[in-house]
C-alpha atoms as a PDB file:
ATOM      1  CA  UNK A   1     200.642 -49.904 115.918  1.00  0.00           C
ATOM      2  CA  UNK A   2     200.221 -51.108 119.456  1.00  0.00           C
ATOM      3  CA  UNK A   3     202.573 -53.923 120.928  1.00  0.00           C
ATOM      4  CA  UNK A   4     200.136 -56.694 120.629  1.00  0.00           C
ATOM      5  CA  UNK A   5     200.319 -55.803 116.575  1.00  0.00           C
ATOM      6  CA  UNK A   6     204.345 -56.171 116.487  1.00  0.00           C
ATOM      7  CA  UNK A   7     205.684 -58.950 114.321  1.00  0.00           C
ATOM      8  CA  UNK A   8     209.593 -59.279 112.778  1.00  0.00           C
ATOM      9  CA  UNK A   9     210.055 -59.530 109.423  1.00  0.00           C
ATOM     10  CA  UNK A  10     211.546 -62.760 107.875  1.00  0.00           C
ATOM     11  CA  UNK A  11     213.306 -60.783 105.676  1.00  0.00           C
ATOM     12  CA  UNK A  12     215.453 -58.609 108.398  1.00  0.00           C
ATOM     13  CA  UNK A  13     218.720 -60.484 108.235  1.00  0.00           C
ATOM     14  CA  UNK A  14     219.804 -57.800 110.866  1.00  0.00           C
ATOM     15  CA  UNK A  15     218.639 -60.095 113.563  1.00  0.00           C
ATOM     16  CA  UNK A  16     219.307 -63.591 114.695  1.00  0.00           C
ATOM     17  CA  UNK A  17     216.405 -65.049 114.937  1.00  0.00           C
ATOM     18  CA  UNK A  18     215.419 -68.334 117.184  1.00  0.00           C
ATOM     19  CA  UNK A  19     213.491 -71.611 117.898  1.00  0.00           C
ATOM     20  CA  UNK A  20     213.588 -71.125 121.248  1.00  0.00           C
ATOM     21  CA  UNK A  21     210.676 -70.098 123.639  1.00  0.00           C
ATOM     22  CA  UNK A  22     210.231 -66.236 124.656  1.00  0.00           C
ATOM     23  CA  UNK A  23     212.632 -65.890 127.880  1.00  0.00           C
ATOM     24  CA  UNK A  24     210.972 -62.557 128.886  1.00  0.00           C
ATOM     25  CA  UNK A  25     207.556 -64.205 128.581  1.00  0.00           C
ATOM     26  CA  UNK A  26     207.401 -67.816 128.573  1.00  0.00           C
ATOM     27  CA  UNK A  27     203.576 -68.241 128.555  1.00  0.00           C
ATOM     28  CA  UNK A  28     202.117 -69.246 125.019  1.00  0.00           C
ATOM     29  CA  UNK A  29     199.990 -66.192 123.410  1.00  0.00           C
ATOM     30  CA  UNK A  30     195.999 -66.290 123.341  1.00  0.00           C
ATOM     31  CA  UNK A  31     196.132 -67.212 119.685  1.00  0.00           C
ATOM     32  CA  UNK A  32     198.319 -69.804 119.953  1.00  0.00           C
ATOM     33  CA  UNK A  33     201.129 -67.800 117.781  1.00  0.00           C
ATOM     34  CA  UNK A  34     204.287 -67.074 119.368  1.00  0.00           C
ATOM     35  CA  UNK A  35     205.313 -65.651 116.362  1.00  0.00           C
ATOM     36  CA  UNK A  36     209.316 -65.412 115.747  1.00  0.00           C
ATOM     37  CA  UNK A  37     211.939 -64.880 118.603  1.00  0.00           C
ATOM     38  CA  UNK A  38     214.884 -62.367 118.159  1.00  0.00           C
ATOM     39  CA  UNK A  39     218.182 -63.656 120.249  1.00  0.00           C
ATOM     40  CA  UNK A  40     219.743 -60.702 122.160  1.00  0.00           C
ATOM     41  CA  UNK A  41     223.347 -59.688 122.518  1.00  0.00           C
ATOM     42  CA  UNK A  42     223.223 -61.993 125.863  1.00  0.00           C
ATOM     43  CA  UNK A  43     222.048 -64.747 124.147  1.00  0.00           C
ATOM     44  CA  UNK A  44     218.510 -65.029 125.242  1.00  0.00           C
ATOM     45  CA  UNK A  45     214.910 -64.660 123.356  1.00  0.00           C
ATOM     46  CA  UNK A  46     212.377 -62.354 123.007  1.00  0.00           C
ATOM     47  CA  UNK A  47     209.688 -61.184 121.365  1.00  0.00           C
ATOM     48  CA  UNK A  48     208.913 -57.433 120.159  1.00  0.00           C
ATOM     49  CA  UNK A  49     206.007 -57.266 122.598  1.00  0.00           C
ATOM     50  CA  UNK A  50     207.949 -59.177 125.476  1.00  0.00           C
ATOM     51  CA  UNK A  51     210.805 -56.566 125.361  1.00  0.00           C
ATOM     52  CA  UNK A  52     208.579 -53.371 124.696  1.00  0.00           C
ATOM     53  CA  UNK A  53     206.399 -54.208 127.697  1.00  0.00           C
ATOM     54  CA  UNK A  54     209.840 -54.997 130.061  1.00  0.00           C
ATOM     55  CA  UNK A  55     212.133 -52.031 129.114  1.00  0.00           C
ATOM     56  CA  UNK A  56     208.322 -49.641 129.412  1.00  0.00           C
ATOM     57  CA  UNK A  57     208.295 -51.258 133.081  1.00  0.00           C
ATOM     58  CA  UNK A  58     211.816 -50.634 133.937  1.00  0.00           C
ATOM     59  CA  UNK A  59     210.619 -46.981 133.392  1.00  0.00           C
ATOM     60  CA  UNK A  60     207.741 -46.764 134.955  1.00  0.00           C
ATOM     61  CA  UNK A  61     209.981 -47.796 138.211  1.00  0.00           C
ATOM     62  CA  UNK A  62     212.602 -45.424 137.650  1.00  0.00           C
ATOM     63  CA  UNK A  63     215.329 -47.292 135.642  1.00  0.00           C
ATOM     64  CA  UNK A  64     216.587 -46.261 132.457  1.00  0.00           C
ATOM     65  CA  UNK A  65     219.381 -48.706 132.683  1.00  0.00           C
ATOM     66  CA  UNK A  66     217.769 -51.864 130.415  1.00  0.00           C
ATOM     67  CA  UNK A  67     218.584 -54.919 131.945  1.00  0.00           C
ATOM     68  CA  UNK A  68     217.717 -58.668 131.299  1.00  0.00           C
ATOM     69  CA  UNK A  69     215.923 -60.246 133.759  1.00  0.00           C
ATOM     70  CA  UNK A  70     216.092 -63.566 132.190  1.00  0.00           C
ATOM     71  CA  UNK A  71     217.384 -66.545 134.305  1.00  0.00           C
ATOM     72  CA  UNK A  72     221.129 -68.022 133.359  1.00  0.00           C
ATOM     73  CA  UNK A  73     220.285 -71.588 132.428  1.00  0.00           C
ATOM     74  CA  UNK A  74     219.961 -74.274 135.095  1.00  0.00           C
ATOM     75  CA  UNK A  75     220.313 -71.883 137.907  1.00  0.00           C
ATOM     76  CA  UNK A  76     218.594 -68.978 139.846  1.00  0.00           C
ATOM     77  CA  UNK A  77     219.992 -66.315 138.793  1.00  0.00           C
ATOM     78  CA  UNK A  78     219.321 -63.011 136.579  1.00  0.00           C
ATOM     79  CA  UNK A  79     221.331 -62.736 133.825  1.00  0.00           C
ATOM     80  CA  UNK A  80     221.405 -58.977 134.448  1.00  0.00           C
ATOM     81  CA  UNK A  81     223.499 -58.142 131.022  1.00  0.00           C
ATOM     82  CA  UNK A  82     222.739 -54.148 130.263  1.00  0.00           C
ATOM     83  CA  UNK A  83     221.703 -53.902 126.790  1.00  0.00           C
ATOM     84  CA  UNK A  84     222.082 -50.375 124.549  1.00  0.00           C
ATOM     85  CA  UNK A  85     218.913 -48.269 123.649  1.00  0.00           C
ATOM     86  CA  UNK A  86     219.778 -48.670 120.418  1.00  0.00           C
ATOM     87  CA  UNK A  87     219.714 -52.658 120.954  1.00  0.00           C
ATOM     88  CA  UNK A  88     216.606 -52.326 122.715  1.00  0.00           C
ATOM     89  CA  UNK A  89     215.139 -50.062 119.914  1.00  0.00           C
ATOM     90  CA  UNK A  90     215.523 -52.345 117.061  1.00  0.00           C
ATOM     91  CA  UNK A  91     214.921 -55.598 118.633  1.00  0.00           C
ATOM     92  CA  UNK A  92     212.150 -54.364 120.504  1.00  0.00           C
ATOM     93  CA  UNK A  93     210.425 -52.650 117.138  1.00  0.00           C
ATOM     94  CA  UNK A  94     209.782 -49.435 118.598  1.00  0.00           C
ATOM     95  CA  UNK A  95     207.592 -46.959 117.207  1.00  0.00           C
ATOM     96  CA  UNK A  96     207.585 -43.228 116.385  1.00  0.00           C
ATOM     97  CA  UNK A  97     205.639 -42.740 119.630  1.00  0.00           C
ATOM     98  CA  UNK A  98     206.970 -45.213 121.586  1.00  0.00           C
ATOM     99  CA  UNK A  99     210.606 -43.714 121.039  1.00  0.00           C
ATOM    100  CA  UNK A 100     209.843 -40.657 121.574  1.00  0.00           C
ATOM    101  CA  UNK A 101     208.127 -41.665 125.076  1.00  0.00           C
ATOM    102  CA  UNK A 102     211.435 -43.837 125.961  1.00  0.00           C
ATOM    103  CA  UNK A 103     213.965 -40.906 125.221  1.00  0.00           C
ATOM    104  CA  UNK A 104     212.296 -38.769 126.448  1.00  0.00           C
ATOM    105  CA  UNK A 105     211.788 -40.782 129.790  1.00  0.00           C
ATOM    106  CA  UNK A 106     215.279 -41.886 129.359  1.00  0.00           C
ATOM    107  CA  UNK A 107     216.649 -38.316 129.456  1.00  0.00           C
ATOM    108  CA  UNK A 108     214.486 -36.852 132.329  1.00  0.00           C
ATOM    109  CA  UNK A 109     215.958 -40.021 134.251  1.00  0.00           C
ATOM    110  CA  UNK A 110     219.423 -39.678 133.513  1.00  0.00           C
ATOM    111  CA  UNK A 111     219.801 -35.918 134.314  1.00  0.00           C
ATOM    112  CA  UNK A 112     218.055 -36.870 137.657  1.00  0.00           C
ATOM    113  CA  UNK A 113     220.627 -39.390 138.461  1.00  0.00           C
ATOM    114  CA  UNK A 114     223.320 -36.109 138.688  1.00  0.00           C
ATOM    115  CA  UNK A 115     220.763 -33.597 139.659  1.00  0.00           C
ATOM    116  CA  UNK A 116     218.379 -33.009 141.535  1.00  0.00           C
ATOM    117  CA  UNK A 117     216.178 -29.990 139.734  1.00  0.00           C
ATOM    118  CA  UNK A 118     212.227 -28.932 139.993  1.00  0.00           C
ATOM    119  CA  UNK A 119     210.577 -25.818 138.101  1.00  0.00           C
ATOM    120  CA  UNK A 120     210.224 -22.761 140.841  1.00  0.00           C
ATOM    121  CA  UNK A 121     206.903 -22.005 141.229  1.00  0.00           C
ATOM    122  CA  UNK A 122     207.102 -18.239 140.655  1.00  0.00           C
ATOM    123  CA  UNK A 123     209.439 -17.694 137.312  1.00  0.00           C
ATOM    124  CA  UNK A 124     208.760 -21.383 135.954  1.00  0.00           C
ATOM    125  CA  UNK A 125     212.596 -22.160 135.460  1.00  0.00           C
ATOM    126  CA  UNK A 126     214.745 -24.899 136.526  1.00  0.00           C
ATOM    127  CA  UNK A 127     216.024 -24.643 139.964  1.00  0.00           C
ATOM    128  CA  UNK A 128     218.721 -26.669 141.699  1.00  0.00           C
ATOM    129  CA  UNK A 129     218.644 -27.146 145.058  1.00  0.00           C
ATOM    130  CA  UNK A 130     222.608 -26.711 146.520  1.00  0.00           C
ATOM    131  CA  UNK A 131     221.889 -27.511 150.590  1.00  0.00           C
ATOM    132  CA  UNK A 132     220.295 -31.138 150.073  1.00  0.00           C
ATOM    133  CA  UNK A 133     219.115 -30.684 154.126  1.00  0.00           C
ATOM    134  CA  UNK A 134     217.308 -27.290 153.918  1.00  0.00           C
ATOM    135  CA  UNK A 135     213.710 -27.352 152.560  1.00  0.00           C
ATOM    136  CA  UNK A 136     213.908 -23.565 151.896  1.00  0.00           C
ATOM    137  CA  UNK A 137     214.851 -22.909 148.706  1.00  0.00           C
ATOM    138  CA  UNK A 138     215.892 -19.094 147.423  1.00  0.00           C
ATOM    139  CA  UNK A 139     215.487 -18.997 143.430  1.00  0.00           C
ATOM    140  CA  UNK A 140     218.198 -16.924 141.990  1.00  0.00           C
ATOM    141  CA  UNK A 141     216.822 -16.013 138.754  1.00  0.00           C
ATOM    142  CA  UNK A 142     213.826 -14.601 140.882  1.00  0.00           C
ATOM    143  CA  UNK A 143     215.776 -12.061 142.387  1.00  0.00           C
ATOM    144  CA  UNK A 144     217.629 -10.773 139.255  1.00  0.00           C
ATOM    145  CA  UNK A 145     214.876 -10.270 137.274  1.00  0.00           C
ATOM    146  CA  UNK A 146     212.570  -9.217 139.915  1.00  0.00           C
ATOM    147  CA  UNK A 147     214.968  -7.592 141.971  1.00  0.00           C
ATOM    148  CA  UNK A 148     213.073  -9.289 145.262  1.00  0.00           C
ATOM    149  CA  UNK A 149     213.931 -12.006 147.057  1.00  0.00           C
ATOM    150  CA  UNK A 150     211.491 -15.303 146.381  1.00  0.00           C
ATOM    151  CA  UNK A 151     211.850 -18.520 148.406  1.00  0.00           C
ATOM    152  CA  UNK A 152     209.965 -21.395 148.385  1.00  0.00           C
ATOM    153  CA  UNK A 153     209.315 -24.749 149.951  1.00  0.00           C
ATOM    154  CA  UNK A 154     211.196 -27.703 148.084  1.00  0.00           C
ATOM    155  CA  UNK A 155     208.711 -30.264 149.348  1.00  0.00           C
ATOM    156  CA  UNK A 156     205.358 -28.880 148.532  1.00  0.00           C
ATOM    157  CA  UNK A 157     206.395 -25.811 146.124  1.00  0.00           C
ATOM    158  CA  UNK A 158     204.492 -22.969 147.697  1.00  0.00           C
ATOM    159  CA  UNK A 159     205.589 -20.027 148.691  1.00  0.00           C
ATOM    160  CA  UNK A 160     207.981 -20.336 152.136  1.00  0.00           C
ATOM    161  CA  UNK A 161     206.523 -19.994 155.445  1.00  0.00           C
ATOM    162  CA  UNK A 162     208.224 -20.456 159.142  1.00  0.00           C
ATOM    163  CA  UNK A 163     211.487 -21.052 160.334  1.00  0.00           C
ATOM    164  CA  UNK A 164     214.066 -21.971 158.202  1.00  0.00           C
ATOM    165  CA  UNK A 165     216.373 -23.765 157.547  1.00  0.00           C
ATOM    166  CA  UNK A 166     214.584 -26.998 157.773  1.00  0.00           C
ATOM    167  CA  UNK A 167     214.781 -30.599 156.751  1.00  0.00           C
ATOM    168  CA  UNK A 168     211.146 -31.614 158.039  1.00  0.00           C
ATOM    169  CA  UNK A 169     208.347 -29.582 156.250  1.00  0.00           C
ATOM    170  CA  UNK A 170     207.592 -25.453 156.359  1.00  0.00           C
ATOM    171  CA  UNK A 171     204.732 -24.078 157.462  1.00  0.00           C
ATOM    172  CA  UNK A 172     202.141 -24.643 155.021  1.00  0.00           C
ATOM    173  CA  UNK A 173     199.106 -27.080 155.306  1.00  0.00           C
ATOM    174  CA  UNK A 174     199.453 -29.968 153.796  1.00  0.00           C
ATOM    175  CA  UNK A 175     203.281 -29.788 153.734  1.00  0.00           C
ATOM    176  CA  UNK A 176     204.488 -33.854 153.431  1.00  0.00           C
ATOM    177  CA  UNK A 177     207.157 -35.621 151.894  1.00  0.00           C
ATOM    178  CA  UNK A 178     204.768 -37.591 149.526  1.00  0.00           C
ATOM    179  CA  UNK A 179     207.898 -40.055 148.984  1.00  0.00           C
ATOM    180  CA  UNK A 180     208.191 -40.933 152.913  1.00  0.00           C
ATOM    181  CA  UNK A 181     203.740 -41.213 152.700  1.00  0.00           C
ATOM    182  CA  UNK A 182     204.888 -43.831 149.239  1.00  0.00           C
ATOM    183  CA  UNK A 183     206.605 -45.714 151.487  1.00  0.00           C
ATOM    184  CA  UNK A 184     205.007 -46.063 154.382  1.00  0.00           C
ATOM    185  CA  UNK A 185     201.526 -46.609 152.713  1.00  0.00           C
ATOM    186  CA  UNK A 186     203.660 -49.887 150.821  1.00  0.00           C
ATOM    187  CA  UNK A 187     201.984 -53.452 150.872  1.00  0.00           C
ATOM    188  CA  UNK A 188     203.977 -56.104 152.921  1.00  0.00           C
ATOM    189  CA  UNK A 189     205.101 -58.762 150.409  1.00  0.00           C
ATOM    190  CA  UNK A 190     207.367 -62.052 150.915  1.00  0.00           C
ATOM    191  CA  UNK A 191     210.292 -63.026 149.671  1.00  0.00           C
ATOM    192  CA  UNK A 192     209.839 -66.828 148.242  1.00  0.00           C
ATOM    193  CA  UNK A 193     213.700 -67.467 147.643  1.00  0.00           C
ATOM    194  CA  UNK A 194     214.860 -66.287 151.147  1.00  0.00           C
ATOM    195  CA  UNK A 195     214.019 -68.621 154.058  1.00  0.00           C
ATOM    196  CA  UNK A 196     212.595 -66.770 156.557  1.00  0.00           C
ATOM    197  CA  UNK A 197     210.885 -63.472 155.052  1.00  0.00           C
ATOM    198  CA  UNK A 198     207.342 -63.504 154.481  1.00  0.00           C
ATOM    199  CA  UNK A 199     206.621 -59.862 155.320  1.00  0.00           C
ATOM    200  CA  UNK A 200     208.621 -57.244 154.237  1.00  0.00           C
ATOM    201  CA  UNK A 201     207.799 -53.507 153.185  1.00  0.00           C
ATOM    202  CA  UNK A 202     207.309 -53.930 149.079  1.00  0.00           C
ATOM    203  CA  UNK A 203     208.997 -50.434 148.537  1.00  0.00           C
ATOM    204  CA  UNK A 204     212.385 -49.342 149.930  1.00  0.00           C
ATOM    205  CA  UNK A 205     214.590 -46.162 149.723  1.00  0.00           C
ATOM    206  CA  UNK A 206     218.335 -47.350 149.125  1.00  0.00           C
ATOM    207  CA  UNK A 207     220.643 -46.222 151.787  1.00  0.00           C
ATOM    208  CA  UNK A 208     223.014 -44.567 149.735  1.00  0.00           C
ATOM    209  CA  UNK A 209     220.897 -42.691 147.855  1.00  0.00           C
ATOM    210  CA  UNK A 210     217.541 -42.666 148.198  1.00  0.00           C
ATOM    211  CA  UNK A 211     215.888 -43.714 145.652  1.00  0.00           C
ATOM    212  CA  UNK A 212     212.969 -45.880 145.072  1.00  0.00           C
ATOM    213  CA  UNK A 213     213.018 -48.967 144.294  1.00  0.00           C
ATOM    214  CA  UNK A 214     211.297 -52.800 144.530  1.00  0.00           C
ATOM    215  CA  UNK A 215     212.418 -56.440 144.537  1.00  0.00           C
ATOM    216  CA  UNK A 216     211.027 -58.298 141.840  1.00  0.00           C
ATOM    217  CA  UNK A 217     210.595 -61.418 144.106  1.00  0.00           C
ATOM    218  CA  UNK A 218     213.201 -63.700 142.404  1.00  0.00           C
ATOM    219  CA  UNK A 219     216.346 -65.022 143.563  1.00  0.00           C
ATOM    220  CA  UNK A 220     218.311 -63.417 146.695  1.00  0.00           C
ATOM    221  CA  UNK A 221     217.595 -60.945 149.033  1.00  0.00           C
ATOM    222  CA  UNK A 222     220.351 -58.068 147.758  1.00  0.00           C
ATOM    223  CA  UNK A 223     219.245 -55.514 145.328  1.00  0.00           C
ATOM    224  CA  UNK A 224     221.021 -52.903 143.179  1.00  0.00           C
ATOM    225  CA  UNK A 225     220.246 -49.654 143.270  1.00  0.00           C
ATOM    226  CA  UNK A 226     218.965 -48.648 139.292  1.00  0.00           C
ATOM    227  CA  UNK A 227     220.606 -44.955 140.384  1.00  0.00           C
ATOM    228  CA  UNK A 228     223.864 -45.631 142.438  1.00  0.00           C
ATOM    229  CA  UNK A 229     224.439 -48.721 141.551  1.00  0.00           C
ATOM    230  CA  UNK A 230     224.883 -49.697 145.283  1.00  0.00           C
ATOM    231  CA  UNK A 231     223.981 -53.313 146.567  1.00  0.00           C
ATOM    232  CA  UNK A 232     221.718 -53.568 149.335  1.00  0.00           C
ATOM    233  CA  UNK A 233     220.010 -56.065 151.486  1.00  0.00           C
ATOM    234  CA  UNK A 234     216.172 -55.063 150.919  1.00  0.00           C
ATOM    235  CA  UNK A 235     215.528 -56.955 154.211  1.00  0.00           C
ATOM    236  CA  UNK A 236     217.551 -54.989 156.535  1.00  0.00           C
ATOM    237  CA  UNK A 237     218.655 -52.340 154.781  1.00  0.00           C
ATOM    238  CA  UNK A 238     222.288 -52.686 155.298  1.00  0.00           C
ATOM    239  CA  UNK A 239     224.772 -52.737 152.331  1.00  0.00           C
ATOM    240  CA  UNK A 240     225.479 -55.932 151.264  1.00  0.00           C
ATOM    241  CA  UNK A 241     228.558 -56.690 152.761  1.00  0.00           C
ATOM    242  CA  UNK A 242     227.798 -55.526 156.001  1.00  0.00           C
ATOM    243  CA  UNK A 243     224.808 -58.102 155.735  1.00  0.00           C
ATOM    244  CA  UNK A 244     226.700 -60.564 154.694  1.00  0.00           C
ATOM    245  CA  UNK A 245     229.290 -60.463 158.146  1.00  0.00           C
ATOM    246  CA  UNK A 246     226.399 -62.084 159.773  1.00  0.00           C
ATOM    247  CA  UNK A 247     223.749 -63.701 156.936  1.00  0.00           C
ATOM    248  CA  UNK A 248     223.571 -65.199 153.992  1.00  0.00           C
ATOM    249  CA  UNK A 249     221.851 -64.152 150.408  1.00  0.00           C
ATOM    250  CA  UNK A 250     219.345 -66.560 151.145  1.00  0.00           C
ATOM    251  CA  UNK A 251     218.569 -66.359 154.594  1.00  0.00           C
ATOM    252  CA  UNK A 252     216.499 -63.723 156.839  1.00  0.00           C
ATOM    253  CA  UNK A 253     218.940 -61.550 158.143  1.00  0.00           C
ATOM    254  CA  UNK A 254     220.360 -62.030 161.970  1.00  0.00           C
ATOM    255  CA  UNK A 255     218.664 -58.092 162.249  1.00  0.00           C
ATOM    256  CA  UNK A 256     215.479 -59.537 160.916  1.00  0.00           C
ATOM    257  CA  UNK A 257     213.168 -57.049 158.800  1.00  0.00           C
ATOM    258  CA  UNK A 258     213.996 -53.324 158.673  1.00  0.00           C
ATOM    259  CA  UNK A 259     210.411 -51.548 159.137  1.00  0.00           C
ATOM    260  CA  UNK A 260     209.298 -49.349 156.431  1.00  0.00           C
ATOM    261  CA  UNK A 261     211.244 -46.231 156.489  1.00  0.00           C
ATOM    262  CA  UNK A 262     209.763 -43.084 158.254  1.00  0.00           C
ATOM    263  CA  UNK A 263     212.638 -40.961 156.289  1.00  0.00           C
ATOM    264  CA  UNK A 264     214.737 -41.114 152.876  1.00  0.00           C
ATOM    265  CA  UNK A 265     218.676 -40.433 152.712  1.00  0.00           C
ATOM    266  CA  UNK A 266     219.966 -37.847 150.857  1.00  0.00           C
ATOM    267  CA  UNK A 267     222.537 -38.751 148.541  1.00  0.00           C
ATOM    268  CA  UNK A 268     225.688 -36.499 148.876  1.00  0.00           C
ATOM    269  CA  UNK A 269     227.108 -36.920 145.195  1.00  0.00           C
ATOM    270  CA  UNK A 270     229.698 -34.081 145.281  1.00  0.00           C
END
């Protein structure tokens, strides 16, 4: 059953349902149907093909953390509540396939958040890198079973080759950090709430941690992070109250527009 098929049930006196128009998508369907609305536990409307479409973009970006992005009435901002899986799953009529995609999305996201982990290239098993600055990575399961040493290149996965250790890149062609290229190969976008900012890099690495992440163009300048949880000024990169000594949420910072980012912190969670 694709998403464009979903429809409640009259019947389901699990939900609350509503006379209120979708929050998630407020733009009338092609057939003129809107078909019934399901409140959530924050008190705003949805459909099953509003929320399915949301919550599969909010992990397509990264974020397993489901949060509404519905405005709070009469004002500009994001309601933000964080609802369950299990909410999301029921309201959001989810099927066979689709939970199986979003668990098993949700669970390669969530062990990221703790560790950071790729397969090594010569024995196929999980390998954990424990120096977050050194490129050069020595796989320990290698040398037991082998009983040879085997190191290899974090950033591009082939076998190792010049000096080591290394932040930068080894000595392979073609040896990039494909998430520094992401970001600076970004589109310039604007910022339509915050005077001031009409270009600024579309894609930022937080400063805590490092991870990805976009503004979705409403409301203030500050972002949080969907993997530390930090808040950061996506203009200038600072944390949020450091911005906020010398700015305000809805002005262009007094540093004006960070550049896109030439390298991405590492996030130092032990």
């Amino acid at each position: 059953m694709s998403t464009s098929e979903k429809r409640y049930d009259r019947r389901d006196t699990t939900l609350k349902f509503v006379n209120r128009p979708d929050d998630l998508d407020p733009l009338p369907p092609e057939d003129g149907d809107p078909g019934l609305r399901a409140e959530m536990s924050c008190g705003h409307a949805v459909t099953p093909e509003s929320l399915t479409g949301w919550c599969r973009s909010l992990l397509d970006q990264g974020q397993y953390k489901f949060k509404c992005p519905a405005l709070m009435k009469g004002t500009l901002q994001k309601c933000d509540t964080e609802w369950s899986y299990q909410e999301v799953r029921r309201i959001a009529v989810l099927t066979v396939e689709e939970m199986k995609h979003f668990e098993e999305v949700i669970a390669r996201l969530a062990t990221s958040e703790y560790f950071e982990y790729k397969t090594c290239p010569g024995c196929k098993t999980y390998v954990e890198r424990e120096d977050l600055t050194n490129l050069c990575v020595q796989c320990t399961v290698c040398k037991t079973d082998k009983n040879k040493s085997y190191t290899f290149c974090w950033q591009c996965m082939k076998p190792w080759k010049g000096k080591a250790p290394t932040s930068k890149r080894c000595a392979n062609d073609g040896c990039v950090n494909h998430d520094v290229k992401i970001l600076q190969d970004c589109k310039m976008t604007d910022l339509p709430q915050v005077a001031g900012v009409t270009a600024c890099p579309s894609l930022r690495a937080c400063p805590t941690c490092g991870q990805r992440a976009e503004h979705d163009r409403t409301g203030c300048k500050n972002i949080i992070c969907p993997r530390c949880q930090v808040e950061f000024c996506f203009v200038c990169l600072k944390l949020t109250p450091e911005c906020l000594k010398t700015s305000t949420y809805f002005n262009l910072c007094s540093a004006g527009v960070a550049p896109k980012q030439t390298s991405i912190p590492v996030w130092r969670r032990r």
